[in-house]
Protein backbone atom coordinates (compact mmCIF):
# COMPACT_ATOMS: atom_id res chain seq x y z
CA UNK A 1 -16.71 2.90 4.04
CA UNK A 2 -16.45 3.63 0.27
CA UNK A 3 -13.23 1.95 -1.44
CA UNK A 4 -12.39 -0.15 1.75
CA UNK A 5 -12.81 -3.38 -0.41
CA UNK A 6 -9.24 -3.94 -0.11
CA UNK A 7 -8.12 -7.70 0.33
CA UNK A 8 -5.06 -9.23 2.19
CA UNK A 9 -3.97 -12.21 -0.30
CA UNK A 10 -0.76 -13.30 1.33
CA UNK A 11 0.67 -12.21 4.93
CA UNK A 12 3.94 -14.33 5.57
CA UNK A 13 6.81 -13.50 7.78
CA UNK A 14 10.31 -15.02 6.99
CA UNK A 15 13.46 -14.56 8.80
CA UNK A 16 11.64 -11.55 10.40
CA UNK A 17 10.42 -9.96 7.06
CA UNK A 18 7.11 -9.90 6.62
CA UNK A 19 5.87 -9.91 3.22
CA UNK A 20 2.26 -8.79 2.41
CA UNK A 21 -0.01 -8.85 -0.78
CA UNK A 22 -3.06 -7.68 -1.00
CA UNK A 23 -5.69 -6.68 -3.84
CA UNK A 24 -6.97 -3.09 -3.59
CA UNK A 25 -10.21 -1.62 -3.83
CA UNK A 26 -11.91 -1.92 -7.33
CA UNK A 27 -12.17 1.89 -7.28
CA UNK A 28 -8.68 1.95 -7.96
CA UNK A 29 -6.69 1.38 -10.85
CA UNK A 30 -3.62 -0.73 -9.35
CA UNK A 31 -4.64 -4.42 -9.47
CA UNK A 32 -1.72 -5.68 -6.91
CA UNK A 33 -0.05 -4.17 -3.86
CA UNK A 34 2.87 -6.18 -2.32
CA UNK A 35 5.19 -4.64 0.05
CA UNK A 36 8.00 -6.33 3.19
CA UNK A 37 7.90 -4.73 6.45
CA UNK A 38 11.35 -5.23 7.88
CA UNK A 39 11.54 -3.69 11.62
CA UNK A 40 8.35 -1.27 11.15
CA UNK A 41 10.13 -0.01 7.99
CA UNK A 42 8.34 -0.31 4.33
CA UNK A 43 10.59 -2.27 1.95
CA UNK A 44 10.09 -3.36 -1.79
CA UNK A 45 7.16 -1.36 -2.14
CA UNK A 46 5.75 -2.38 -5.90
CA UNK A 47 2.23 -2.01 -7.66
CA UNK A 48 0.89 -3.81 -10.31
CA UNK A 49 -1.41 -1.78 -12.70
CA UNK A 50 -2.27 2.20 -12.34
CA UNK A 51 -0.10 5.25 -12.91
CA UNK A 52 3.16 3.15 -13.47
CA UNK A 53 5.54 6.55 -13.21
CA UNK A 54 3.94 7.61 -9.81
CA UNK A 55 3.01 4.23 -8.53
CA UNK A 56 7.08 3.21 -8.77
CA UNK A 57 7.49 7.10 -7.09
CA UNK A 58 5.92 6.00 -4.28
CA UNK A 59 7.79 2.82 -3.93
CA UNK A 60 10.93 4.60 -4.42
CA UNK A 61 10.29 7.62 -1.67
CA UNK A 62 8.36 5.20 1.09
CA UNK A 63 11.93 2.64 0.55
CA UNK A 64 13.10 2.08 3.86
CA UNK A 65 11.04 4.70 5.56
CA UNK A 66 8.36 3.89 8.84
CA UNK A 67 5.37 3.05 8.30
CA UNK A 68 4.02 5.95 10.00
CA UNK A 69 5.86 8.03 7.43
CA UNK A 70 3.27 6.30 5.03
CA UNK A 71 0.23 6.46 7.62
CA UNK A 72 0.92 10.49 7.76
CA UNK A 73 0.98 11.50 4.60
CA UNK A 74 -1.01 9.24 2.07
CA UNK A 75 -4.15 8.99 3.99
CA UNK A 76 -7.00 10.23 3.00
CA UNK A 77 -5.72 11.25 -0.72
CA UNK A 78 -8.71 11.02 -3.49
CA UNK A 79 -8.12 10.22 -6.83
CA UNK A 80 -10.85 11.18 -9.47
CA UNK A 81 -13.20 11.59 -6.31
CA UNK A 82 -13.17 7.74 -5.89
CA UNK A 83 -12.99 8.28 -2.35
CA UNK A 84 -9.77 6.64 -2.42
CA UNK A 85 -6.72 6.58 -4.29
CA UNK A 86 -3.60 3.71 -4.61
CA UNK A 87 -1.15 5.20 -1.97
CA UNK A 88 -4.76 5.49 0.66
CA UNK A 89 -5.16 1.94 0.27
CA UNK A 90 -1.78 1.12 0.96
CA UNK A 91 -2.14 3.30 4.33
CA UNK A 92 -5.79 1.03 4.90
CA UNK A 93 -3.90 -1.95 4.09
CA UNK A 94 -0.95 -0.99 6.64
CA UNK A 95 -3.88 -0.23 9.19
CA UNK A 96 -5.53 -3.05 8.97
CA UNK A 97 -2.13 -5.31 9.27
CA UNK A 98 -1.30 -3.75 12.64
C-alpha cells in the first residue's frame, strides 16, 4: 500500500521498556519516529522533522496513554492527500510491532 515504506531501525527492550525507532514513509515529512512502550502504554513519543508544534502535540497527548488509544484515532489520517500522514505511520509502525 501507498506510504507503507516505513522502516523499523532499532527495536530493543530494556528492563521491560521497549524502545523503538523507525524511519517513516518518504511521503511524509518527519524523518525519525522513536517512541518506549512501557506495559502496552506509549511513552517518550518524539519526531524528528515535520510540523514541530503538532508533531510534539501528539507526543504530549499519546504520553502514557494505550496503544490502542493511538491505533483508534490516528489511523487512516491523510496529510496533503499523501495517503498517509506522521501520526498514521506511527499507528503502521505500532501494527507492525505487535
Amino acid at each position: 500500500m501507498l506510504g507503507e515504506d516505513f522502516r523499523i531501525v532499532s527495536d530493543v527492550t530494556t528492563a521491560g521498556v521497549r524502545h523503538v525507532t523507525a524511519i517513516p514513509s518518504a511521503l511524509v515529512c518527519s524523518r525519525q519516529i522513536d517512541f518506549d512502550l512501557e506495559e502496552g502504554r506509549i511513552r517518550h513519543l518524539r519526531y524528528t522533522g515535520g510540523c514541530h508544534g503538532n508533531l510534539q502535540a501528539i507526543g504530549a497527548l499519546l504520553e502514557g496513554q494505550p496503544v490502542e488509544f493511538a491505533l483508534d484515532r490516528l489511523d487512516g489520517i491523510n496529510c496533503k492527500e499523501r495517503g498517509t500522514s506522521c501520526s498514521d505511520q506511527l499507528v503502521r509502525i505500532l501494527r507492525a510491532l505487535s
